[in-house]
C-alpha atoms as a PDB file:
ATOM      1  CA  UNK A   1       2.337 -11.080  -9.298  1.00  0.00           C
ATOM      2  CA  UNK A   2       1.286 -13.610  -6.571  1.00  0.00           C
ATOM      3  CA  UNK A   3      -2.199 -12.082  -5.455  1.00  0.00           C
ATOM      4  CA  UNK A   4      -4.298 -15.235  -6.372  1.00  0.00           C
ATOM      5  CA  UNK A   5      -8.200 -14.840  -6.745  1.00  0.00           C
ATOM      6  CA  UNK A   6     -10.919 -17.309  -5.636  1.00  0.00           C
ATOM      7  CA  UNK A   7     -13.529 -17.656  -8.239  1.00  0.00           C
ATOM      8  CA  UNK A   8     -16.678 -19.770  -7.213  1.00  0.00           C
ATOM      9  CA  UNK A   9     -19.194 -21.531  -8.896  1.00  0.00           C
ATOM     10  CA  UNK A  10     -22.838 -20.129  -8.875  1.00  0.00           C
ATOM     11  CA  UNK A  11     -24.807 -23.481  -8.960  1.00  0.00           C
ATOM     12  CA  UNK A  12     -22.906 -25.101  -6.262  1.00  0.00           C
ATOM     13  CA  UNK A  13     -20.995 -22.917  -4.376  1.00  0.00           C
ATOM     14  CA  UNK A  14     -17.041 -24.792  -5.147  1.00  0.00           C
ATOM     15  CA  UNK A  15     -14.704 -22.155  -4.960  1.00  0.00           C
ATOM     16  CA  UNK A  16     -11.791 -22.415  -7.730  1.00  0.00           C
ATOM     17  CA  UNK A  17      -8.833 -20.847  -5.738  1.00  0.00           C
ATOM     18  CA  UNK A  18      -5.937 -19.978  -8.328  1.00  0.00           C
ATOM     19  CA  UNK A  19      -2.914 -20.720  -5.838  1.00  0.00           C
ATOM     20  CA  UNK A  20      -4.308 -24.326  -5.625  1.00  0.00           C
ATOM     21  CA  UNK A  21      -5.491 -25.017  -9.238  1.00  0.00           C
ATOM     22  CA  UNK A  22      -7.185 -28.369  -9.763  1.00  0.00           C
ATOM     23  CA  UNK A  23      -4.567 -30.671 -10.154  1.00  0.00           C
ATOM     24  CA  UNK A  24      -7.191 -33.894  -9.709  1.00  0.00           C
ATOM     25  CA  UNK A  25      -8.079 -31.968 -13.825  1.00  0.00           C
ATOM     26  CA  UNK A  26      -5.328 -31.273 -14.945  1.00  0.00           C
ATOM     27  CA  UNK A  27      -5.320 -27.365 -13.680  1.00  0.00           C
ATOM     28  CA  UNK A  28      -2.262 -26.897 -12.319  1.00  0.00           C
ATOM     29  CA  UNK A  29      -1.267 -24.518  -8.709  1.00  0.00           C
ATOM     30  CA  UNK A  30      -1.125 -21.423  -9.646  1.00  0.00           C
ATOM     31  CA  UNK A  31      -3.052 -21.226 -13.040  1.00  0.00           C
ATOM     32  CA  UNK A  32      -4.542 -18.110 -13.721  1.00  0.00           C
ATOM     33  CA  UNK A  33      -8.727 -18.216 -14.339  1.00  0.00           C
ATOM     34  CA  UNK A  34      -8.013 -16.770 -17.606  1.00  0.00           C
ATOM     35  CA  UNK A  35      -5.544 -19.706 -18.461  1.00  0.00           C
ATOM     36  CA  UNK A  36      -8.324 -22.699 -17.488  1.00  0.00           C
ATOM     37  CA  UNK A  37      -9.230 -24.122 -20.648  1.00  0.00           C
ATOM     38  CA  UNK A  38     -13.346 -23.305 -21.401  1.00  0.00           C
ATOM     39  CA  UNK A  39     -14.013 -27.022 -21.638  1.00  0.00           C
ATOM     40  CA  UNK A  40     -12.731 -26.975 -17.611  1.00  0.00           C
ATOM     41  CA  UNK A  41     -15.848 -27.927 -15.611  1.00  0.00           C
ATOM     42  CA  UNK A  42     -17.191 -27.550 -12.099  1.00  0.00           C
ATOM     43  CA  UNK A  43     -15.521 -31.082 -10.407  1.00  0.00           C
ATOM     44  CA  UNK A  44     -18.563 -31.027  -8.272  1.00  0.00           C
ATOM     45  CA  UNK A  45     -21.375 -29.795 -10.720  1.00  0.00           C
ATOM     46  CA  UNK A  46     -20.347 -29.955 -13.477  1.00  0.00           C
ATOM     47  CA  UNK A  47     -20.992 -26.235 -14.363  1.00  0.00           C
ATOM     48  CA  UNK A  48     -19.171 -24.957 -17.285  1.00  0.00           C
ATOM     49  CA  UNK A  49     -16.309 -21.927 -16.552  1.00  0.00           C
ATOM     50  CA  UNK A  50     -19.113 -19.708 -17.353  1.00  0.00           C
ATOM     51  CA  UNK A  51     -20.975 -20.383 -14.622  1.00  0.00           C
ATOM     52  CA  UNK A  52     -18.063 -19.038 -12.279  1.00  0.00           C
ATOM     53  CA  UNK A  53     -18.111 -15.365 -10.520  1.00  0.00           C
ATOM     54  CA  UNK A  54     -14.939 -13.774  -8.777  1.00  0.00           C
ATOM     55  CA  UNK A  55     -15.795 -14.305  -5.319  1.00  0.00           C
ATOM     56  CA  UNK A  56     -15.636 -10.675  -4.452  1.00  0.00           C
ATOM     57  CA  UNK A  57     -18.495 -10.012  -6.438  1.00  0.00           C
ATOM     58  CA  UNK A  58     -20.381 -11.654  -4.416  1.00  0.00           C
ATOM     59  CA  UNK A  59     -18.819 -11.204  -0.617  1.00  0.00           C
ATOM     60  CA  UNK A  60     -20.106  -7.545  -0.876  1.00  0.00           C
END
């Protein structure tokens, strides 16, 4: 299964891509949205994972 989803953040717009992970956070490439731990936060908000919508939710 290699079809990797963008999630994005609804206060400031980052966009959590699951191919690239946030290695700076310890998330590594290719880490599943369901597999980033809950205390993971926005690295340029601060939002909590909560705060975080699949991005085609909101591209319609």
């Amino acid at each position: 299964m290699t079809d990797y989803k963008k999630y994005v953040c609804t206060i400031c717009g980052h966009i959590y891509d699951e191919a690239e992970g946030d290695p700076e956070n310890g998330v590594a490439p290719g880490t599943r949205w369901e597999d980033v731990p809950m205390e993971w936060v926005c690295p340029d908000c601060g939002a909590s994972k909560l705060d975080f919508v699949l991005e085609e939710d909101i591209s319609d």
